[in-house]
Protein backbone atom coordinates (compact mmCIF):
# COMPACT_ATOMS: atom_id res chain seq x y z
CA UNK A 1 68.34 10.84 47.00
CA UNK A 2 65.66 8.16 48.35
CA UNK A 3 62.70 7.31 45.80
CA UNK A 4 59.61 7.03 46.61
CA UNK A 5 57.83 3.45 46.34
CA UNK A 6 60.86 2.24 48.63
CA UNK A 7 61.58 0.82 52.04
CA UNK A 8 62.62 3.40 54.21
CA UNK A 9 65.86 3.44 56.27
CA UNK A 10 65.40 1.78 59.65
CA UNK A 11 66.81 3.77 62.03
CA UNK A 12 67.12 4.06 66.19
CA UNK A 13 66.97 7.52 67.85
CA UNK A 14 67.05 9.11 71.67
CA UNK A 15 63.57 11.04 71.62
CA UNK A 16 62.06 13.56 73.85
CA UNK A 17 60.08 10.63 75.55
CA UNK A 18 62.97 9.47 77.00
CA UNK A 19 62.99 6.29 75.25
CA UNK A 20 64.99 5.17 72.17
CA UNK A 21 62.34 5.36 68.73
CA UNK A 22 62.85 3.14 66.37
CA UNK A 23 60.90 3.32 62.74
CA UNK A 24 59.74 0.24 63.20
CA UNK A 25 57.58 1.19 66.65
CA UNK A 26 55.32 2.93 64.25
CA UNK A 27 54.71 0.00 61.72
CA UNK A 28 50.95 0.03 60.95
CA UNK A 29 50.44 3.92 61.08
CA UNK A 30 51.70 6.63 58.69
CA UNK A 31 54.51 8.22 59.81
CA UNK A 32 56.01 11.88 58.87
CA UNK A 33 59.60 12.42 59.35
CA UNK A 34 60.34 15.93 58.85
CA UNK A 35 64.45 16.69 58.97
CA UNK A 36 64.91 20.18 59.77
CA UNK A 37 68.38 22.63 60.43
CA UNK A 38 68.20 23.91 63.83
CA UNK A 39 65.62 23.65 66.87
CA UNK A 40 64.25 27.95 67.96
CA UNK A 41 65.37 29.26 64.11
CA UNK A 42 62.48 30.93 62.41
CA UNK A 43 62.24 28.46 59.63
CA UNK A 44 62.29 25.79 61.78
CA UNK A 45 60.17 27.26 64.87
CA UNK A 46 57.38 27.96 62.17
CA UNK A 47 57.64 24.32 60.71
CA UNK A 48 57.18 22.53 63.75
CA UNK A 49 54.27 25.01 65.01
CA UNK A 50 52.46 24.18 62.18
CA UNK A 51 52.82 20.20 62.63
CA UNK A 52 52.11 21.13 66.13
CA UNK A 53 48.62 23.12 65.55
CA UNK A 54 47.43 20.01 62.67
CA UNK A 55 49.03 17.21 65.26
CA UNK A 56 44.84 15.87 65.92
CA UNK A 57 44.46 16.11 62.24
CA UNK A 58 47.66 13.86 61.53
CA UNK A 59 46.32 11.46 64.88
CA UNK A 60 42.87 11.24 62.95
CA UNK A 61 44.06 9.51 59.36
CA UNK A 62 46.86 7.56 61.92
CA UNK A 63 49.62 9.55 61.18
CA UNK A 64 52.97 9.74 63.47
CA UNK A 65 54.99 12.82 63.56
CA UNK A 66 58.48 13.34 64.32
CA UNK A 67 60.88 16.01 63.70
CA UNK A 68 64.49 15.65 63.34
CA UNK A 69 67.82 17.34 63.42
CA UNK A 70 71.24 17.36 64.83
CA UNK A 71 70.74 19.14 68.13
CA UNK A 72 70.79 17.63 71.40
CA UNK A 73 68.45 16.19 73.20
CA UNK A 74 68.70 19.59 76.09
CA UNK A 75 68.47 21.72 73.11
CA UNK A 76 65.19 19.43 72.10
CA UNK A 77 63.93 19.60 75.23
CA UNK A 78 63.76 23.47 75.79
CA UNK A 79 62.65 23.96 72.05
CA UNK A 80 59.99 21.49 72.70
CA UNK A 81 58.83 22.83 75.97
CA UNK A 82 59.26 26.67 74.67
CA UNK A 83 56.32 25.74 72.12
CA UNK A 84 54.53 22.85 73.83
CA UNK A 85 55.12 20.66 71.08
CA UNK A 86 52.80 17.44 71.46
CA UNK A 87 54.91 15.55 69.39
CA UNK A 88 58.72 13.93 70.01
CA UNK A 89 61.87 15.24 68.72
CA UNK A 90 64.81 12.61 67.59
CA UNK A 91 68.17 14.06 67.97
CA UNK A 92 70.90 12.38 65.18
CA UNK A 93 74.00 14.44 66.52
CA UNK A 94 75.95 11.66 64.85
CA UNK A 95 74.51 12.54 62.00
CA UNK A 96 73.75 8.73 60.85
CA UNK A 97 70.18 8.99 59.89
CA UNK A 98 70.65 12.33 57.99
CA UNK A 99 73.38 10.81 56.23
CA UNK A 100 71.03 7.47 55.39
CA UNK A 101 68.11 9.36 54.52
CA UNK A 102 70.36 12.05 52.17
CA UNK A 103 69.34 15.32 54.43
CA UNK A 104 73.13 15.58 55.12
CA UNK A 105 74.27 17.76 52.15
CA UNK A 106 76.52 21.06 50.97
CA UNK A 107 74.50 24.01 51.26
CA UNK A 108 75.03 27.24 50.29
CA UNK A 109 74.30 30.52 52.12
CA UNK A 110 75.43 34.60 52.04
CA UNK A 111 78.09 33.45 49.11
CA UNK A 112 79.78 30.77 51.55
CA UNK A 113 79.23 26.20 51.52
CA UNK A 114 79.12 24.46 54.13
CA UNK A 115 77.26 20.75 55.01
CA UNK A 116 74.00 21.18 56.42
CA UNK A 117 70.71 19.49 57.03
CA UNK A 118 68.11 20.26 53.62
CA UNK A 119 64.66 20.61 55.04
CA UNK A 120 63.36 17.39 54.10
CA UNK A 121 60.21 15.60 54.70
CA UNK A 122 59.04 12.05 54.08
CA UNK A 123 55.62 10.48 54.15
CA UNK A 124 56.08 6.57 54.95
CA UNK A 125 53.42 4.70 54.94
CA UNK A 126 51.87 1.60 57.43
CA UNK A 127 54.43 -0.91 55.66
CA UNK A 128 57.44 1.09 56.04
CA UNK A 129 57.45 2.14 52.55
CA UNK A 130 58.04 5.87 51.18
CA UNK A 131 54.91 7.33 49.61
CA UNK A 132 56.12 10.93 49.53
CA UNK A 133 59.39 12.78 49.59
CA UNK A 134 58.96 17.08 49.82
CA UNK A 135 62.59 18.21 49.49
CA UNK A 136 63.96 21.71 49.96
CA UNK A 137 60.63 22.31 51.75
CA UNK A 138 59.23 25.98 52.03
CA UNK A 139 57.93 26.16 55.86
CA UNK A 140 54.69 27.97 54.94
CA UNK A 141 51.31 25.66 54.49
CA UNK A 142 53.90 22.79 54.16
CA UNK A 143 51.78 21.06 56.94
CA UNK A 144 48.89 21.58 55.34
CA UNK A 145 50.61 20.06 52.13
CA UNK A 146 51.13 17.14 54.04
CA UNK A 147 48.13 16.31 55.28
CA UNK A 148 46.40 17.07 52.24
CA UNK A 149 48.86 14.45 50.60
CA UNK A 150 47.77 11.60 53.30
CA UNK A 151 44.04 12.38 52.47
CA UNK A 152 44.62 11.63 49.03
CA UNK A 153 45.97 8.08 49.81
């Protein structure tokens, strides 16, 4: 697992925008990476709604989001323009980043294991540096959780 007080893993991704994002585009703002499973699941749908709905909030202390998770940038796409999500997806379906930032890991569901994405979410801060890890993250008011985190700073 990552600590907090640490550098965080520099990484390149294909986002929504069409462009490549790379951590370091958003050195001198907050940023909020949250990893989730799987783009339109009710977990996830709820996660990124909320993000969605506080995204001004976020923009106001100068705050970046961006979810993450193994689907494709198509599957991105429709999930983002299903919701109208104001914020970019990254899509890792090499699973590098997940593996870097520890997200990548055996999960267990219905009595059977398999490897899967742990809802993660991490709070960097203007100097690239970890401030806040939330790991197997509960959907509901974790937004809110976040936010009230980065006021605290």
């Amino acid at each position: 697992m990552l600590k907090t007080n640490t550098k965080a893993p520099t990484f390149n991704l294909n986002s929504t925008d069409g462009k490549i994002y790379s951590l370091k585009d958003s050195i001198g703002k907050y940023v909020v990476l949250y990893f989730y499973p799987k783009d339109d699941t009710p977990g996830c749908t709820i996660e990124t709604n909320d993000f969605n709905k506080l995204l001004p909030k976020l923009e106001k202390l100068n705050c970046d989001v961006f979810g993450i998770s193994k689907d494709n940038l198509k599957s991105h796409y429709k999930f983002k323009e299903k919701y109208k999500i104001k914020f970019d997806l990254l899509s890792d379906v090499e699973l590098n980043i997940l593996k870097k930032y520890k997200v990548w890991a055996k999960k267990k569901f219905m009595g059977r294991e398999f490897m899967g994405i742990v809802r993660t979410t991490f709070l960097i801060d203007p100097e690239g540096k970890i401030v806040k890890i939330w790991d197997n993250v509960k959907v509901k008011d974790h937004a809110k959780k976040v936010i009230d985190t980065l006021k605290s700073i």
